[in-house]
Structures are given as structure tokens and as C-alpha cells.
C-alpha atoms as a PDB file:
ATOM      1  CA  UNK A   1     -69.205  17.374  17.555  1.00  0.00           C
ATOM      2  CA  UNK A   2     -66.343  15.295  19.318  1.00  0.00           C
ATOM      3  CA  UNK A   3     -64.549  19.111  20.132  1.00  0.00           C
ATOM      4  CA  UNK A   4     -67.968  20.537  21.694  1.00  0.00           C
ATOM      5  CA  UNK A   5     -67.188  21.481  25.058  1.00  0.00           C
ATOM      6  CA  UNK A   6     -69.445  21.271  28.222  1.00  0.00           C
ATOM      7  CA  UNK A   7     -68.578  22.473  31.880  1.00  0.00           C
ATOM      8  CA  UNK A   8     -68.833  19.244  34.286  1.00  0.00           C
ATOM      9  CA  UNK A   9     -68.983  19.819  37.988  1.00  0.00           C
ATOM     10  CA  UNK A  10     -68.113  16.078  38.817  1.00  0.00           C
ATOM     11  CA  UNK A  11     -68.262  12.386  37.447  1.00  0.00           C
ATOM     12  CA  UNK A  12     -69.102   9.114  39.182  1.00  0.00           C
ATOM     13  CA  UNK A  13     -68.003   6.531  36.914  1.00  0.00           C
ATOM     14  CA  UNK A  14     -70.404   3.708  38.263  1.00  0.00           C
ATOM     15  CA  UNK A  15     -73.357   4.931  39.487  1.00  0.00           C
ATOM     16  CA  UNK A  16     -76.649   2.686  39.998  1.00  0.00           C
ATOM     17  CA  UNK A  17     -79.755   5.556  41.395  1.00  0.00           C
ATOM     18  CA  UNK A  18     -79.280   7.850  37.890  1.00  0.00           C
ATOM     19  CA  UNK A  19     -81.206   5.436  35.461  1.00  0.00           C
ATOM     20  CA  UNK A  20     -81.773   1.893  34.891  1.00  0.00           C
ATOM     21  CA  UNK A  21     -78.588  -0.224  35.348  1.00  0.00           C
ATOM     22  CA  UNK A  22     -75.233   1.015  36.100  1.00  0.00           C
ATOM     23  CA  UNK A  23     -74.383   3.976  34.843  1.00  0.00           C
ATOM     24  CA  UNK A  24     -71.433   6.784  34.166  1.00  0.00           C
ATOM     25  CA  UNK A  25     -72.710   9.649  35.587  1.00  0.00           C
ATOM     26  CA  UNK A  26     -71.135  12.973  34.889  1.00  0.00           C
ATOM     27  CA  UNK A  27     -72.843  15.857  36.895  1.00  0.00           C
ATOM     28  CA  UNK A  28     -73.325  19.239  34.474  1.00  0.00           C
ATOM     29  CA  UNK A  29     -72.465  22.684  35.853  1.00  0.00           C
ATOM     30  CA  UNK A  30     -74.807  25.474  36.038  1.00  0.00           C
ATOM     31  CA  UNK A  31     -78.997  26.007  36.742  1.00  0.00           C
ATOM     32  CA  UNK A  32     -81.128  28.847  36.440  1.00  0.00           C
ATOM     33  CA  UNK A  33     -83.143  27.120  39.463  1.00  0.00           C
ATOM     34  CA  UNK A  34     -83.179  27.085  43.237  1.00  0.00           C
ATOM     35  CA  UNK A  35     -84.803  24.152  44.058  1.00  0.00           C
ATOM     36  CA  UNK A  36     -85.482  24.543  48.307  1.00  0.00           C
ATOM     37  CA  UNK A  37     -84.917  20.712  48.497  1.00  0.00           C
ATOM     38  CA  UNK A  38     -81.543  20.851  46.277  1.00  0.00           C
ATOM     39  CA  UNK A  39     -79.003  18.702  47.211  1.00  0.00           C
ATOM     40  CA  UNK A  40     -75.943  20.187  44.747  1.00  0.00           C
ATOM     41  CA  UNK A  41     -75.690  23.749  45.674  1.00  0.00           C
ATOM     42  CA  UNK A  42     -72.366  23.943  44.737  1.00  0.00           C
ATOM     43  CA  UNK A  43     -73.592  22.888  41.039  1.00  0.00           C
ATOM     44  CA  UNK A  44     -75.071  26.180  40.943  1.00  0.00           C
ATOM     45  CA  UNK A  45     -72.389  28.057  39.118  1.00  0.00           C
ATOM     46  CA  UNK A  46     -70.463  26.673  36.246  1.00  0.00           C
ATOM     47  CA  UNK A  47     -67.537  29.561  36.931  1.00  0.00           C
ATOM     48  CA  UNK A  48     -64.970  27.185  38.569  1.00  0.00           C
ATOM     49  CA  UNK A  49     -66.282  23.584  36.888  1.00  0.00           C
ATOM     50  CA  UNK A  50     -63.849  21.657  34.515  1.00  0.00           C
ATOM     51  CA  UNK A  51     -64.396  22.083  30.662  1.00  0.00           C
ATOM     52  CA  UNK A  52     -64.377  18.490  28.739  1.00  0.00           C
ATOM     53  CA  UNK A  53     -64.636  17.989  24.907  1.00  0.00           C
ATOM     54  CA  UNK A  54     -67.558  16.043  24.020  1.00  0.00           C
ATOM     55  CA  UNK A  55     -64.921  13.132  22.876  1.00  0.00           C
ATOM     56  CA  UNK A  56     -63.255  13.293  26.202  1.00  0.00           C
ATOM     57  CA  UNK A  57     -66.068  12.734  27.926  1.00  0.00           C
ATOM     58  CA  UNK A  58     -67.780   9.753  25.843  1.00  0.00           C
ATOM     59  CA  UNK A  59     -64.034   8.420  25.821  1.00  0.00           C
ATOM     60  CA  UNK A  60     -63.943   8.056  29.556  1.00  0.00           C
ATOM     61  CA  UNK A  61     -67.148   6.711  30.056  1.00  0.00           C
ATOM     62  CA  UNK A  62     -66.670   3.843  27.177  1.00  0.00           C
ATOM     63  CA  UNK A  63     -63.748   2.994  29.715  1.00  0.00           C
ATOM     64  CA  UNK A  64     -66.931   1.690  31.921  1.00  0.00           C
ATOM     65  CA  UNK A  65     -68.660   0.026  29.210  1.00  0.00           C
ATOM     66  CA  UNK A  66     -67.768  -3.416  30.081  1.00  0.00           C
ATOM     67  CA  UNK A  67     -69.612  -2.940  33.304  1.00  0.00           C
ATOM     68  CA  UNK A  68     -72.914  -1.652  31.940  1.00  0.00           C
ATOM     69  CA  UNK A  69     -74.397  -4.622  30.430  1.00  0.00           C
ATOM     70  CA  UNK A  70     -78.111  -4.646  28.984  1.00  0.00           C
ATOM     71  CA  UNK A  71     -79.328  -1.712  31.248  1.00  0.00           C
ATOM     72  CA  UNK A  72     -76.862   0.900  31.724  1.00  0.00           C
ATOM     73  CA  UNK A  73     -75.101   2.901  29.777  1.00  0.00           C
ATOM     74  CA  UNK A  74     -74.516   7.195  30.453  1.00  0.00           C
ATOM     75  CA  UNK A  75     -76.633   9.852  32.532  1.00  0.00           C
ATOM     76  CA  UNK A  76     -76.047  13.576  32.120  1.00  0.00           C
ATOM     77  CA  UNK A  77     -77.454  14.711  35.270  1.00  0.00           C
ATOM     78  CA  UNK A  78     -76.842  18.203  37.098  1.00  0.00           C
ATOM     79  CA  UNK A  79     -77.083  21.232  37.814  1.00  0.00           C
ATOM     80  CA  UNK A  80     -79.901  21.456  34.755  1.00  0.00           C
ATOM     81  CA  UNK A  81     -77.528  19.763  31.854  1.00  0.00           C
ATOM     82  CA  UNK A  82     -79.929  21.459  29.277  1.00  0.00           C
ATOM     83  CA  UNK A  83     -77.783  24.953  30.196  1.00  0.00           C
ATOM     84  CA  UNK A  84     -75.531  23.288  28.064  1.00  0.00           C
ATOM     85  CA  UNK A  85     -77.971  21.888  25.156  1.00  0.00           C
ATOM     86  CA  UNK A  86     -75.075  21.886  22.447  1.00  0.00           C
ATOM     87  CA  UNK A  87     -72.946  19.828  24.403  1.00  0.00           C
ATOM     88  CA  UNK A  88     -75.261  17.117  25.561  1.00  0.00           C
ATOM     89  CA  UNK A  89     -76.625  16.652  22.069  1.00  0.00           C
ATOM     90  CA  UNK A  90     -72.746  16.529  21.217  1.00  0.00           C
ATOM     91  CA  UNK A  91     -72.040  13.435  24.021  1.00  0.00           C
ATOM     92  CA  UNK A  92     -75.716  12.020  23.013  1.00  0.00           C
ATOM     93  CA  UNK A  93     -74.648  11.536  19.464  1.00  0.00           C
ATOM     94  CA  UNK A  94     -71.268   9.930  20.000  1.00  0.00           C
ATOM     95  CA  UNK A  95     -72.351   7.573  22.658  1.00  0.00           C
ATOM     96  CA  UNK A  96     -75.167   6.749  20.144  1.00  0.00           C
ATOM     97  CA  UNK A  97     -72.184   6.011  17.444  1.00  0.00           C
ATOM     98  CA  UNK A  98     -70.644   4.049  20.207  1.00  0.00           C
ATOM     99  CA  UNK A  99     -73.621   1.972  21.173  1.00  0.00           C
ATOM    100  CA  UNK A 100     -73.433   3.738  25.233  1.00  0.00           C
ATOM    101  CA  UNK A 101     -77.259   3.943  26.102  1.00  0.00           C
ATOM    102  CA  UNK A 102     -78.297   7.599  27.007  1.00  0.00           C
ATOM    103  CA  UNK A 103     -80.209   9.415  29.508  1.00  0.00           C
ATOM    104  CA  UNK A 104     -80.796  12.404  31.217  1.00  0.00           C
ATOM    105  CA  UNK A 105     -81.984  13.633  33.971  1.00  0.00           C
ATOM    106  CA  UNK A 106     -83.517  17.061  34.267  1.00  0.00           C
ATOM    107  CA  UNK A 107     -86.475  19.333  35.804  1.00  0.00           C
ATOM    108  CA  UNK A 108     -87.776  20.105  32.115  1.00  0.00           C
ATOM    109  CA  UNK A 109     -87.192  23.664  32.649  1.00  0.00           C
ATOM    110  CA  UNK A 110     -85.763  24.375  29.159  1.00  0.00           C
ATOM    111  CA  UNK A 111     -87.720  23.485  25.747  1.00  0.00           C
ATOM    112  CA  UNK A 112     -86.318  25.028  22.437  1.00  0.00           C
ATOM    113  CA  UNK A 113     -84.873  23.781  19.015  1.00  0.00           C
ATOM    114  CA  UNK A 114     -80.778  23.320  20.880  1.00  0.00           C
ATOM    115  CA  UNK A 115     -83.042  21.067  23.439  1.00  0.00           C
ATOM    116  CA  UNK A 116     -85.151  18.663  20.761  1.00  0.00           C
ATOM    117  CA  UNK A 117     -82.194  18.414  18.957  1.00  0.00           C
ATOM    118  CA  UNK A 118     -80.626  17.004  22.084  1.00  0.00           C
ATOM    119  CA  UNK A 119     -83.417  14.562  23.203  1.00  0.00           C
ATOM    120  CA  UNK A 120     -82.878  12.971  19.088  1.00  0.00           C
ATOM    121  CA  UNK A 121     -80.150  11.086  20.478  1.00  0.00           C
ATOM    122  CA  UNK A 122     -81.499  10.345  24.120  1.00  0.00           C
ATOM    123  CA  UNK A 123     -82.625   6.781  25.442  1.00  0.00           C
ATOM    124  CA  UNK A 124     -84.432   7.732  28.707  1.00  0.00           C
ATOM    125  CA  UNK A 125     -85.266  10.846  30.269  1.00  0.00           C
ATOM    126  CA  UNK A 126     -85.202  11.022  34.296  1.00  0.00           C
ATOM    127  CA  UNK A 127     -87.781  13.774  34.623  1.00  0.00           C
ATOM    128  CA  UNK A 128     -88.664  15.655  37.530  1.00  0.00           C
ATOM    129  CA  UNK A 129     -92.196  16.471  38.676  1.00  0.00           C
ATOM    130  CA  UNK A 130     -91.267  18.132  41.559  1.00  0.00           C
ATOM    131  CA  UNK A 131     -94.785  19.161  43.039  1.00  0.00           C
ATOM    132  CA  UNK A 132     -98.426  19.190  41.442  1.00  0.00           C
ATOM    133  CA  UNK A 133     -99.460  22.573  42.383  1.00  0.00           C
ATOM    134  CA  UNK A 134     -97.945  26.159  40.426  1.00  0.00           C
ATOM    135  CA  UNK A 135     -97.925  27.383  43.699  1.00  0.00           C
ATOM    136  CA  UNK A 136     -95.490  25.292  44.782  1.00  0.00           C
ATOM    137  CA  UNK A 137     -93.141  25.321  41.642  1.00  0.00           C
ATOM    138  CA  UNK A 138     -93.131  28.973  41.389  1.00  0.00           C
ATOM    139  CA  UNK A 139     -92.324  29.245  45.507  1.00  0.00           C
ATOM    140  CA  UNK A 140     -89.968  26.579  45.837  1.00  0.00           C
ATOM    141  CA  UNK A 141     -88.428  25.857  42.584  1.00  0.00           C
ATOM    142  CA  UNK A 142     -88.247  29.145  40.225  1.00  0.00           C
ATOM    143  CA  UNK A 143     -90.187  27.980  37.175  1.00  0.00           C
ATOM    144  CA  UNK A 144     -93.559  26.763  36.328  1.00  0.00           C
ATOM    145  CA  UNK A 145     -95.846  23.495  36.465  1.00  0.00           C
ATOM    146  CA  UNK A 146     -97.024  24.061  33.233  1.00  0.00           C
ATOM    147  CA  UNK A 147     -93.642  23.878  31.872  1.00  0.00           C
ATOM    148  CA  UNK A 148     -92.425  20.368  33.448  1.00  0.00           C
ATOM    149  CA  UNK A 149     -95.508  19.103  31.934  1.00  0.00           C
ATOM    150  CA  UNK A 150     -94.950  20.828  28.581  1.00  0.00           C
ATOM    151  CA  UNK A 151     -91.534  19.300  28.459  1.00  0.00           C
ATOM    152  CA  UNK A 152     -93.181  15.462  29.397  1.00  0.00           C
ATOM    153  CA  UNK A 153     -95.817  16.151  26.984  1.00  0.00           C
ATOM    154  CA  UNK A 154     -93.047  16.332  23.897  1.00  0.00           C
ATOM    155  CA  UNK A 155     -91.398  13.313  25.273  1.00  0.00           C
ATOM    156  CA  UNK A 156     -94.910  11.653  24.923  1.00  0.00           C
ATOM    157  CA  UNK A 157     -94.765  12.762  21.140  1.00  0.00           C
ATOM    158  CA  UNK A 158     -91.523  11.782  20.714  1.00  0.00           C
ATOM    159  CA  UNK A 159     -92.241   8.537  22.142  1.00  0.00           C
ATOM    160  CA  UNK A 160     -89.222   8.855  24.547  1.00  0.00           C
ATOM    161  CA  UNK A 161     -89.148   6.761  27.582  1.00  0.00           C
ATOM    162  CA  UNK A 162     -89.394   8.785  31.092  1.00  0.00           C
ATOM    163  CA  UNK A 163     -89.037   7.473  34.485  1.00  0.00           C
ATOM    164  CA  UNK A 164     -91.078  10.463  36.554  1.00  0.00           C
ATOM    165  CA  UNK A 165     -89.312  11.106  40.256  1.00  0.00           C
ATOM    166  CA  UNK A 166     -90.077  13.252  42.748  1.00  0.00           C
ATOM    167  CA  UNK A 167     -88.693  14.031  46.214  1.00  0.00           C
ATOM    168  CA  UNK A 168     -90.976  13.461  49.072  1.00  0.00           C
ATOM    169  CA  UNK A 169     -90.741  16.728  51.379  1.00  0.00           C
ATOM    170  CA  UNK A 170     -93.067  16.179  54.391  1.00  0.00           C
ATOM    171  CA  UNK A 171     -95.175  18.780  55.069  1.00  0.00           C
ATOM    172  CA  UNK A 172     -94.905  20.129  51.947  1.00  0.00           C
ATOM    173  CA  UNK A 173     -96.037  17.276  49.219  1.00  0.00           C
ATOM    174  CA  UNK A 174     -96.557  14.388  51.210  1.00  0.00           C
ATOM    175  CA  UNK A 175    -100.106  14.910  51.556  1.00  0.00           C
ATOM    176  CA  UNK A 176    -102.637  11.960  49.296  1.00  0.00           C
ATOM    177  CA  UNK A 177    -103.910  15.393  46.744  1.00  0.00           C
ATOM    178  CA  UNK A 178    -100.209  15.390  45.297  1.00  0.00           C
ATOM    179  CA  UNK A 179    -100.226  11.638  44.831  1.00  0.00           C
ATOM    180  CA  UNK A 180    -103.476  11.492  42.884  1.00  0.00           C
ATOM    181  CA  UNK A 181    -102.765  14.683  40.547  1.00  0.00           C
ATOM    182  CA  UNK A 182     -99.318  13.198  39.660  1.00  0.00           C
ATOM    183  CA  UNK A 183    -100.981   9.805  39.152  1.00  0.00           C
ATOM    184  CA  UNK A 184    -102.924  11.546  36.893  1.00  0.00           C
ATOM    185  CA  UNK A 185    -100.369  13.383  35.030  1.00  0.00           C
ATOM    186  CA  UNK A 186     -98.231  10.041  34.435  1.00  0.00           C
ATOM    187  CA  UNK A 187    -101.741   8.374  33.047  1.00  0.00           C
ATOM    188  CA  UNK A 188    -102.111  11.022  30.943  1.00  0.00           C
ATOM    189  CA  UNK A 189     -98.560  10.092  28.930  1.00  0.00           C
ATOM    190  CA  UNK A 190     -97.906   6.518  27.899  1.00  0.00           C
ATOM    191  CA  UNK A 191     -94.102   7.545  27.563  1.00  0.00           C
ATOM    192  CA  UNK A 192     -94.270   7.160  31.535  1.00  0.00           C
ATOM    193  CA  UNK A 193     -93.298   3.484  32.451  1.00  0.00           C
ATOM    194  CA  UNK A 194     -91.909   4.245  35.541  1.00  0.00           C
ATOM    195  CA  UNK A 195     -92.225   6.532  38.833  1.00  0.00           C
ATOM    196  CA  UNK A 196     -89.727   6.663  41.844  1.00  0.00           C
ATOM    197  CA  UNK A 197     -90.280   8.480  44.878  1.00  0.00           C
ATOM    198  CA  UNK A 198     -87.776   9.823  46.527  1.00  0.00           C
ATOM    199  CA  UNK A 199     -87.162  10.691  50.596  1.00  0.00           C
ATOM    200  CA  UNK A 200     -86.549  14.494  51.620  1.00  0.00           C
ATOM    201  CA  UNK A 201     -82.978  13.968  52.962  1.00  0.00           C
ATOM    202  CA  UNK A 202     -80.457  16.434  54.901  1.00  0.00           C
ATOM    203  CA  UNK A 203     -77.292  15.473  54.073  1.00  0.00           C
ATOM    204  CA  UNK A 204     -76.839  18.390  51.726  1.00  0.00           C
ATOM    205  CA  UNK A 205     -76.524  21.040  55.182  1.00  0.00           C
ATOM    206  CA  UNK A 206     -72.727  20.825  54.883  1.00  0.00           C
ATOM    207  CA  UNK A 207     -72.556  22.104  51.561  1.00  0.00           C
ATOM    208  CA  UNK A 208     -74.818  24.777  52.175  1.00  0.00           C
ATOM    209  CA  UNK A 209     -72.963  25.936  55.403  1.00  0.00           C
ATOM    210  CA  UNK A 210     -69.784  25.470  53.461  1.00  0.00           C
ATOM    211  CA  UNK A 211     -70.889  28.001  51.033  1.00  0.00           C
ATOM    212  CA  UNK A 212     -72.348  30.395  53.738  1.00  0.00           C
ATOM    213  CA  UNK A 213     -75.865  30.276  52.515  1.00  0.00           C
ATOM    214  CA  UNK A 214     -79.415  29.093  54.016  1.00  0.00           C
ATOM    215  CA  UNK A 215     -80.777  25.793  53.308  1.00  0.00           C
ATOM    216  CA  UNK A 216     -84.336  26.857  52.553  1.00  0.00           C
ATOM    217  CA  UNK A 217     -85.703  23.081  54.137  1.00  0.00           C
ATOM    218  CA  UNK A 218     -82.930  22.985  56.665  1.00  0.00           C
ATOM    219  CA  UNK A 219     -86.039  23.332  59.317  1.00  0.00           C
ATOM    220  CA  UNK A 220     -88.101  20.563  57.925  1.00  0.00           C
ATOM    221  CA  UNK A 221     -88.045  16.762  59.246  1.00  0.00           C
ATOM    222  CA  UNK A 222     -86.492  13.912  56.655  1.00  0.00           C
ATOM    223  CA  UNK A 223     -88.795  11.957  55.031  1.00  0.00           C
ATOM    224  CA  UNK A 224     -89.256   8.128  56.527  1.00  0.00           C
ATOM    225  CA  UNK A 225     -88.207   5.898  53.610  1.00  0.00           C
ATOM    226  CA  UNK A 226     -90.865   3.074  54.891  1.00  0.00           C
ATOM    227  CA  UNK A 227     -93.487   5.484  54.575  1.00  0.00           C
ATOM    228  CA  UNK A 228     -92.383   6.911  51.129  1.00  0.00           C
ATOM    229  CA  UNK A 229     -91.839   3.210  49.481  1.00  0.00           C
ATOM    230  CA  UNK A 230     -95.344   2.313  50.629  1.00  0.00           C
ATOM    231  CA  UNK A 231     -96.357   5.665  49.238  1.00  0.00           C
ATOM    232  CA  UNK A 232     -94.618   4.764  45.841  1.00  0.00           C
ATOM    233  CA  UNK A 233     -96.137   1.049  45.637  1.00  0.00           C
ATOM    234  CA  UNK A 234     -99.288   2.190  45.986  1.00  0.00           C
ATOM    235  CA  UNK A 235     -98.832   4.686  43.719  1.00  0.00           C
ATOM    236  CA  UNK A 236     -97.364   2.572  40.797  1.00  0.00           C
ATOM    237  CA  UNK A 237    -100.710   0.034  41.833  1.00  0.00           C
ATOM    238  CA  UNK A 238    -102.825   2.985  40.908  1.00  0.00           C
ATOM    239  CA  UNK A 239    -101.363   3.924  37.427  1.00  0.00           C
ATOM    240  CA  UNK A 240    -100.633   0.286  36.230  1.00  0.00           C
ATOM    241  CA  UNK A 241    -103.940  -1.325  37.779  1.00  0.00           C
ATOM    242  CA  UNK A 242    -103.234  -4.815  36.905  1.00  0.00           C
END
């Protein structure tokens, strides 16, 4: 497994917004998606990313390992890291061998053997619901509702934490319908202890002028991050009525 090798766009080597804790993140090239709120573009294509062995990778993040304490540990995030199923499964299991908590953030657009064998070895998953309606997955995203919740209901038999996120895109899921059906999809799966919404930002634009191609929300308003946080606390009040 250590000579596995994965395509990696880009690595921050302490993050602290990619899981609980701080955390080595290393950013996975490639997805079969086109999210209209994406903020990596240029993670799109894994034709000109950098190739690491498995044992490179988990090498350079155990560098960090001092700094991760009770919490943190390693997030494969993207791109969609499960284009490269093998490889994560590969990192997974060393860090595992190496006592490096694991997680992994991803839309849940991918669910075959290569995949479960991959989540064996995971500690968290960072899972995005991205809207509540198929509508709006099949318009804005590229895949299905059905298939997001598919993916979270495995994690629920596989007893695998999740911390659900989703962006906050006014105008488009901002509205109180959303908030109830995804309260009711996290009820629904008692691997869900956690929820984060997330502001629609615009700081993405560069990239997407950069690489000479439309951002498909470049016309919509940010988000206001008072009015999303009091969105999210009422949101966790409703799911984990105390």
C-alpha cells in the first residue's frame, strides 16, 4: 500500500475548517462534478497535479503530528478524493498504523466496493448535503439527491461519524423548506453529530477568470455570515432539542 500513488492538487499542512482539530490537509485532484458554488476550479483536472506515494504522503503529514493533539489528525479533501478510492484507502490504512486520525471530506457522489473499502480505515467523514431538492442537485451540481443520501445512509450502518455541511447560497437554499428537510435528513441518521453551515463566498472569481471560464454564481450576492450562524444555531437547536 505505502507505493499506491494518488494525484494531489495541493497540501496545507495545518489546517483548522477541514475537520475537528488541526489538521494536514492535502487537496485530491480530479471530480466528475461542477458544483455552481465551487470554489477549486482548478481541482477539476488531475492532468497537471503532482503524483505522491501513499508513504510519502502519510510521511509528511506525521511531520505535523506533534501539533494535532486529541482532535486532529489528516483530511483528504478535493476535487472528489473518492476519484482516487485506491489511494485514499492506501493513506487511510497507514495513518491508521501510525495512529494519524482520518477524515474525509466529500459530496458522496461515488459508492462501490474500492469506496467501502476506503471508509474501513476512516475516522470522520465531512459530507456534503449540498441542497434538499433533486432539482437542485441535478441543475447545479451534476449528480443526484438520492445518492448523497445513499452514501450517508452506509455511513449510518457503518456507524461512521459525519459532520453534514452545506454552503448557504442566497436565493437559492437559503429559504426555511431547505432547513427543515435537511433537519430531517440528519434526524434520520444517528451517525450525524454535527452540522456546519457554510456562507456563499466569491473569492473563487479569480480562479475562474484565470482559467477563462464562467462562474455559474458569479451574479449572486455573498451570503451574510450573521445571518447564516443564526441559521445554523437554530438549526443544531432543532435536531438536538435539549
Amino acid at each position: 500500500m505505502q507505493n499506491i500513488k494518488g494525484k494531489i492538487h495541493s497540501i496545507q499542512s495545518l489546517g483548522t475548517v477541514d475537520g475537528p482539530g488541526v489538521r494536514f490537509v492535502a487537496f485530491l485532484a480530479g471530480c466528475p462534478l461542477r458544483c455552481s458554488c465551487c470554489h477549486n476550479p482548478d481541482t477539476w483536472s488531475a492532468e497537471n497535479a503532482d503524483a505522491y506515494t501513499a508513504g510519502e504522503l502519510v510521511s509528511k503529514a506525521e511531520a505535523f503530528k506533534s501539533y494535532f493533539g486529541k482532535r486532529g489528525g489528516i483530511t483528504l479533501s478535493g476535487g472528489e478524493p473518492l476519484c482516487q478510492p485506491e489511494f485514499v484507502e492506501a493513506v487511510f490504512a497507514l495513518c491508521k498504523e501510525r495512529g494519524i486520525n482520518t477524515c474525509l471530506d466529500t459530496s458522496g457522489c461515488f459508492l462501490d466496493s474500492k469506496v467501502k473499502n476506503a471508509l474501513e480505515f476512516c475516522d470522520r467523514v465531512l459530507l456534503d448535503i449540498k441542497y434538499t431538492r433533486s432539482d437542485l442537485y441535478r441543475r447545479h451540481v451534476g449528480m443526484e439527491l438520492s445518492q448523497a443520501v445513499e452514501f450517508l445512509d452506509y455511513l449510518n450502518e457503518q456507524k461512521i461519524p459525519v459532520t453534514v455541511r452545506q454552503v448557504i447560497v442566497p436565493g437559492i437554499n437559503d429559504y426555511e423548506e431547505n432547513f427543515e428537510a435537511l433537519s430531517d435528513i440528519i434526524k434520520a441518521h444517528d451517525c450525524v453529530d454535527s452540522v456546519e453551515l457554510l456562507p456563499f463566498r466569491k473569492i473563487c472569481q479569480t480562479k475562474y477568470d484565470e482559467m477563462g471560464i464562467e462562474f455559474p454564481f458569479g451574479g449572486i450576492d455573498e451570503a451574510n455570515s450573521l445571518t447564516v450562524r443564526e441559521t445554523e444555531r437554530r438549526l443544531k437547536e432543532n435536531i438536538w432539542k435539549r
